[in-house]
Protein backbone atom coordinates (compact mmCIF):
# COMPACT_ATOMS: atom_id res chain seq x y z
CA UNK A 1 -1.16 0.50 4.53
CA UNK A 2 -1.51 -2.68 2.84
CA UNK A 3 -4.06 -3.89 0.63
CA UNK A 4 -5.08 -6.99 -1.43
CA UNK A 5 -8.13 -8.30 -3.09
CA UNK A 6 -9.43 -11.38 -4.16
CA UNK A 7 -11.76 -12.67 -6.77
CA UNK A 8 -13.37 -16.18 -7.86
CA UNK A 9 -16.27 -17.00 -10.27
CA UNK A 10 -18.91 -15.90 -8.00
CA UNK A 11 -17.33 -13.57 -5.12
CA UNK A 12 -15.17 -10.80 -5.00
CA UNK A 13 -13.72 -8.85 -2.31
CA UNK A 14 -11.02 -6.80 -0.91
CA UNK A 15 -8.83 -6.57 2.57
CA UNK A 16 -6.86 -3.23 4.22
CA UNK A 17 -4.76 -2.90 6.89
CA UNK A 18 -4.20 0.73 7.84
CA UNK A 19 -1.77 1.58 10.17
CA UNK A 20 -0.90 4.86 11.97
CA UNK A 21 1.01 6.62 14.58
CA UNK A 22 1.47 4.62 17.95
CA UNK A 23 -1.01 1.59 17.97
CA UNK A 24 -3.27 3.02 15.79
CA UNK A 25 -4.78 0.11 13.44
CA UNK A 26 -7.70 -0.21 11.23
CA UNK A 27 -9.19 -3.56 9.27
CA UNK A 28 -11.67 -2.82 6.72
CA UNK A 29 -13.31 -5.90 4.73
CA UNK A 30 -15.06 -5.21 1.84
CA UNK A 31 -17.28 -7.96 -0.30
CA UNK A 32 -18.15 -7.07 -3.74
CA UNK A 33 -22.11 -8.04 -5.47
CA UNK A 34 -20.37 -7.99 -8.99
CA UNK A 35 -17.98 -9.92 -10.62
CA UNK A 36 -14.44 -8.49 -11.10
CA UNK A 37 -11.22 -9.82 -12.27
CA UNK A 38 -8.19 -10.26 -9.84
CA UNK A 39 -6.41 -7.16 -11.56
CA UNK A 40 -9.88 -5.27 -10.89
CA UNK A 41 -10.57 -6.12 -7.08
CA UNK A 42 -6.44 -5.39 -6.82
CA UNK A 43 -7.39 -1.83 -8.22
CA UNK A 44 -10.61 -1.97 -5.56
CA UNK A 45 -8.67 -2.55 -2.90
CA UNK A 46 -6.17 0.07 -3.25
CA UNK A 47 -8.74 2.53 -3.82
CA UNK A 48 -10.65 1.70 -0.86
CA UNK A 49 -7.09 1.94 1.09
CA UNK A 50 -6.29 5.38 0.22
CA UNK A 51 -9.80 6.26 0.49
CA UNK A 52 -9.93 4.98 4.37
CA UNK A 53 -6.61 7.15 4.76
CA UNK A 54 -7.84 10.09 4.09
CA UNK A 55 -11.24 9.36 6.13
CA UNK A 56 -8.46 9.26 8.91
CA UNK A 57 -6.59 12.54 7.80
CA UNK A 58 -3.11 10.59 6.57
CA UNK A 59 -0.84 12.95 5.03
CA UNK A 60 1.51 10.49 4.12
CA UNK A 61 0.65 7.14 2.70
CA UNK A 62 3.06 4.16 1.63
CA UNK A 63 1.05 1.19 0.50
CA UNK A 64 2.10 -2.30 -0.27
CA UNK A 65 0.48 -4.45 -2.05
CA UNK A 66 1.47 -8.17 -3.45
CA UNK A 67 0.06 -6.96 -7.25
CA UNK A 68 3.03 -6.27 -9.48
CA UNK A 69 0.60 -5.39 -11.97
CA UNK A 70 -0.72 -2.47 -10.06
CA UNK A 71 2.61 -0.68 -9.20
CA UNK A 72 3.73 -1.40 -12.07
CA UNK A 73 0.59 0.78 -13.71
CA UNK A 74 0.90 3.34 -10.66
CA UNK A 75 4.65 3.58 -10.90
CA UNK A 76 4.93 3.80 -14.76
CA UNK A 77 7.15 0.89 -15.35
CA UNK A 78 4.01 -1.09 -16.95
CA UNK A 79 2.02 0.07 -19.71
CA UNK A 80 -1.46 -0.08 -19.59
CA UNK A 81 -2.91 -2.50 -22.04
CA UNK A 82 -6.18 -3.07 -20.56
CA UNK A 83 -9.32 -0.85 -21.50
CA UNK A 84 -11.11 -1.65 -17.94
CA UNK A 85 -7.77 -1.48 -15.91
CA UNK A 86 -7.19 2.16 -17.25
CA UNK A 87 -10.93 3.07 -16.15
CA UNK A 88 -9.09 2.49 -12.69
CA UNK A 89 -6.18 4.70 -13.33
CA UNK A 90 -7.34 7.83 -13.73
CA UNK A 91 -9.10 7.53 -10.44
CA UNK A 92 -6.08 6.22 -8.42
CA UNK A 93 -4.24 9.31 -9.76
CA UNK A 94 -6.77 11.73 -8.30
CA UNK A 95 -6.91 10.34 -4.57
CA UNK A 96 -3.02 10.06 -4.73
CA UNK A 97 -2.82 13.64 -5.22
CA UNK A 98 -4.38 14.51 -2.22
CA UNK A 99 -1.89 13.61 0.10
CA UNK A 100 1.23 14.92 0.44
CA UNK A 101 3.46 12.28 -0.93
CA UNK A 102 1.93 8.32 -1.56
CA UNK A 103 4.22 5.73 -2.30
CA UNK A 104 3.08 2.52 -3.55
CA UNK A 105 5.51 -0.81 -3.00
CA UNK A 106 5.29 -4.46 -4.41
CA UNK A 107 5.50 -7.43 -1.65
CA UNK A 108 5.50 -10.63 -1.57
C-alpha cells in the first residue's frame, strides 16, 4: 500500500494505492472540506489506506509512505510533540491491530 496526502491554504486531500495478490489494484482519491496541516492529511491518508485494506480483507499490510514524521510516530523512534497529531495516534494503533502484522516504511 502506499499512501500520501497533500494540503494547501484552501484544499486538502489524500491518495492510496492498494495493491494485492496477482493484478489486483485499487486507487482511492479522497478531497477533504476542512483545512488540515500536511502532518494531518499524512495521518488521513494512512488511515484511509488501512481502512480500504481491510474493506478488501488484507491480512497483511506493509505501507509506505514519503512522511518521516509519521513512521517515525508509528514506529516509536519520534516522540509525539503535537496535541492534534496524537488525536491521530491512538486511532492508527487500533486499525493496525486488526491485521495480522502491518508494517509501515519511509520512501522517498
Amino acid at each position: 500500500m502506499y499512501v500520501d496526502g497533500s494540503s494547501s491554504k484552501h484544499r486538502a486531500g489524500v491518495g492510496v494505492v492498494l495493491e494485492g495478490l496477482g493484478s489486483l489494484c485499487i486507487e482511492q482519491l479522497l478531497h477533504f472540506g476542512f483545512k488540515a496541516s500536511n502532518n494531518q492529511v499524512e495521518y488521513e491518508a494512512l488511515i484511509a489506506g488501512l481502512l480500504l485494506a481491510k474493506d478488501m480483507r488484507a491480512r497483511k499490510v506493509e505501507c509506505k509512505t514519503d512522511s518521516q514524521l509519521t513512521v517515525g510516530h508509528i514506529n516509536g523512534k519520534y516522540q509525539m510533540k503535537d496535541l492534534l497529531l496524537l488525536k491521530y495516534y491512538p486511532r492508527v494503533v487500533d486499525i493496525m491491530a486488526r491485521f495480522e502484522s502491518t508494517t509501515v516504511y519511509h520512501i522517498k
